[in-house]
C-alpha atoms as a PDB file:
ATOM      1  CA  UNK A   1     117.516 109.644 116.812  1.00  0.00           C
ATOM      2  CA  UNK A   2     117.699 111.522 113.480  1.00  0.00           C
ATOM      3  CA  UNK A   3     114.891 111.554 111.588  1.00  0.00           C
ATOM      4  CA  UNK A   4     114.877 112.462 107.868  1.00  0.00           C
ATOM      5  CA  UNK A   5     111.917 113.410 105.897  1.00  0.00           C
ATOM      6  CA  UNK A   6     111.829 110.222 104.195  1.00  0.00           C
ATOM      7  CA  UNK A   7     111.406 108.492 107.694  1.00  0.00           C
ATOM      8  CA  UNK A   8     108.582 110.674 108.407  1.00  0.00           C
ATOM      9  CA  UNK A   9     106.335 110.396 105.040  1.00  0.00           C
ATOM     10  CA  UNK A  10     106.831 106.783 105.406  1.00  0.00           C
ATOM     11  CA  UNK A  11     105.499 106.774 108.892  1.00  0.00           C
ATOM     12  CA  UNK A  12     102.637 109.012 107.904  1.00  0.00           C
ATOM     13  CA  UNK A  13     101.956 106.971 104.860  1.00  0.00           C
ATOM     14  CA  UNK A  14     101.934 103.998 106.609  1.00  0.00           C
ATOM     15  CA  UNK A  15      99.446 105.483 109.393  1.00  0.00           C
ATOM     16  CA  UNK A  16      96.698 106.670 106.154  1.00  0.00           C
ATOM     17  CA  UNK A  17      94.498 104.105 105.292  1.00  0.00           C
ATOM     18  CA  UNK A  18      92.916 105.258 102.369  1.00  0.00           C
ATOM     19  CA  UNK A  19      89.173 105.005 102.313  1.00  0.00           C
ATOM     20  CA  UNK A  20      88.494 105.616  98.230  1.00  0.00           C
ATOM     21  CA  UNK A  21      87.599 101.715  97.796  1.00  0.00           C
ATOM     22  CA  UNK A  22      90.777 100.422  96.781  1.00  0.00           C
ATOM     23  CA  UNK A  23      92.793  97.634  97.494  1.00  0.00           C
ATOM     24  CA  UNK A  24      96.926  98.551  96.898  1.00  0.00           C
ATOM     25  CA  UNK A  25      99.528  95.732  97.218  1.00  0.00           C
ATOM     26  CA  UNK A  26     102.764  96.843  98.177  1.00  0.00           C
ATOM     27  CA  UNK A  27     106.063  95.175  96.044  1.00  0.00           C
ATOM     28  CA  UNK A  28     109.402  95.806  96.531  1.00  0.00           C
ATOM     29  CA  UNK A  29     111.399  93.706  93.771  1.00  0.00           C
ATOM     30  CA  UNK A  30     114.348  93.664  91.153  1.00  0.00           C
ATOM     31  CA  UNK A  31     113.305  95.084  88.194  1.00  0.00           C
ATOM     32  CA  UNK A  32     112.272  92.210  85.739  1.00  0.00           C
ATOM     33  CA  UNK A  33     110.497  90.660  89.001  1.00  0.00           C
ATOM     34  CA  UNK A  34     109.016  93.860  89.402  1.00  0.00           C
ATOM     35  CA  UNK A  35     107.973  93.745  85.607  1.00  0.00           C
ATOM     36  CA  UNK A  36     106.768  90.536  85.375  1.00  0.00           C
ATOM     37  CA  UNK A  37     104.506  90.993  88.989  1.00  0.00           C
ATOM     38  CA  UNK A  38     102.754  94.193  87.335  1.00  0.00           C
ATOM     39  CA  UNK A  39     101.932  92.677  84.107  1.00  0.00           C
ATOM     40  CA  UNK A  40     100.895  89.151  86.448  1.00  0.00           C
ATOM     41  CA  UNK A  41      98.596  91.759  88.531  1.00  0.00           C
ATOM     42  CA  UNK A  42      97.219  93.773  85.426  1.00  0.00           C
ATOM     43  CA  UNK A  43      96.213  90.512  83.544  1.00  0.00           C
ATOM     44  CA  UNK A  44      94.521  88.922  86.863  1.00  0.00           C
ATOM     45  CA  UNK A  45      92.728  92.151  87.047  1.00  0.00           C
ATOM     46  CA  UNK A  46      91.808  93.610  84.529  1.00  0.00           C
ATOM     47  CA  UNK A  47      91.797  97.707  84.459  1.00  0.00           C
ATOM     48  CA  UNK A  48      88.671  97.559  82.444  1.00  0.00           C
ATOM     49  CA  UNK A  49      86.833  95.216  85.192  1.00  0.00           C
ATOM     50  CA  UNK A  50      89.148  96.538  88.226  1.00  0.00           C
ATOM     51  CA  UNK A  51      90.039  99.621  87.601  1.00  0.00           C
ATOM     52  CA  UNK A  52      93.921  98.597  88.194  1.00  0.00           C
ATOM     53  CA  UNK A  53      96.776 100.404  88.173  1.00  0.00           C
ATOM     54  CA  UNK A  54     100.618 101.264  89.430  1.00  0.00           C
ATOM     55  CA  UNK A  55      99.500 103.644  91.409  1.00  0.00           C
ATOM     56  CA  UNK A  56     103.397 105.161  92.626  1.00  0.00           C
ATOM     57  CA  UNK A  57     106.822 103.552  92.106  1.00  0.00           C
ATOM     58  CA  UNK A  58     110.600 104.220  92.388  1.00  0.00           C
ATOM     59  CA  UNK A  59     113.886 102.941  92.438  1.00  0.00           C
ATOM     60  CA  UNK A  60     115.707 101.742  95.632  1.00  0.00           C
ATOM     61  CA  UNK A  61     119.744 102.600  95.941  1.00  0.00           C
ATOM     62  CA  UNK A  62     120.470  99.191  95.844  1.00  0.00           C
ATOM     63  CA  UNK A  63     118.807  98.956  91.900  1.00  0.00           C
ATOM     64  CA  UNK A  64     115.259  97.356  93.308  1.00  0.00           C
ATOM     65  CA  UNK A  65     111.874  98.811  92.423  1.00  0.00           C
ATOM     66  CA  UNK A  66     109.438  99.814  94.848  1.00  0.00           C
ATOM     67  CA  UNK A  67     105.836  99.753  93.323  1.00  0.00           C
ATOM     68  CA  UNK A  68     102.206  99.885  94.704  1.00  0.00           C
ATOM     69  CA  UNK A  69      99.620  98.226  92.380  1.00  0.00           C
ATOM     70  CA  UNK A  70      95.661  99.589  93.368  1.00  0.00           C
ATOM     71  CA  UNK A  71      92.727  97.727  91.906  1.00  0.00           C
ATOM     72  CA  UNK A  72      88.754  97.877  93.096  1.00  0.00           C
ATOM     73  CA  UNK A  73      88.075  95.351  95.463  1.00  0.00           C
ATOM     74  CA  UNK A  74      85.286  93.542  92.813  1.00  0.00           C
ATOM     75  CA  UNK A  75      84.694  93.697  89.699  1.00  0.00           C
ATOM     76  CA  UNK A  76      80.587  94.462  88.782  1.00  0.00           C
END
């Protein structure tokens, strides 16, 4: 099987589990979706309250975008 480095930082990525205290959702939409999710996710949380962000993103070959929204698990 030939790997490329792309199959490997996913498989590494996927084995991290993060332990800062944030939750990240995982989206992988057409781009107005992907615009419309982000701004859905930012008004449901709040970056003031949640700390909520796009944390990475990019563009698929086939014209989709791959994004990973990260907000605090509560808001105090």
């Amino acid at each position: 099987m030939v790997s490329r480095p792309r199959d490997l930082a996913s498989r590494m990525a996927a084995r991290r589990k993060p332990d800062d205290g944030y939750l990240r959702e995982t989206f992988s939409l057409p781009r107005d979706q992907a615009r419309l999710r982000a701004r859905a996710f930012l008004k449901r949380y709040p970056k003031a309250a949640y700390m909520s962000a796009v944390e990475s993103w990019r563009e698929l070959p086939g014209g989709d975008i791959e994004f990973t929204m990260r907000r605090l698990a509560s808001a105090d």
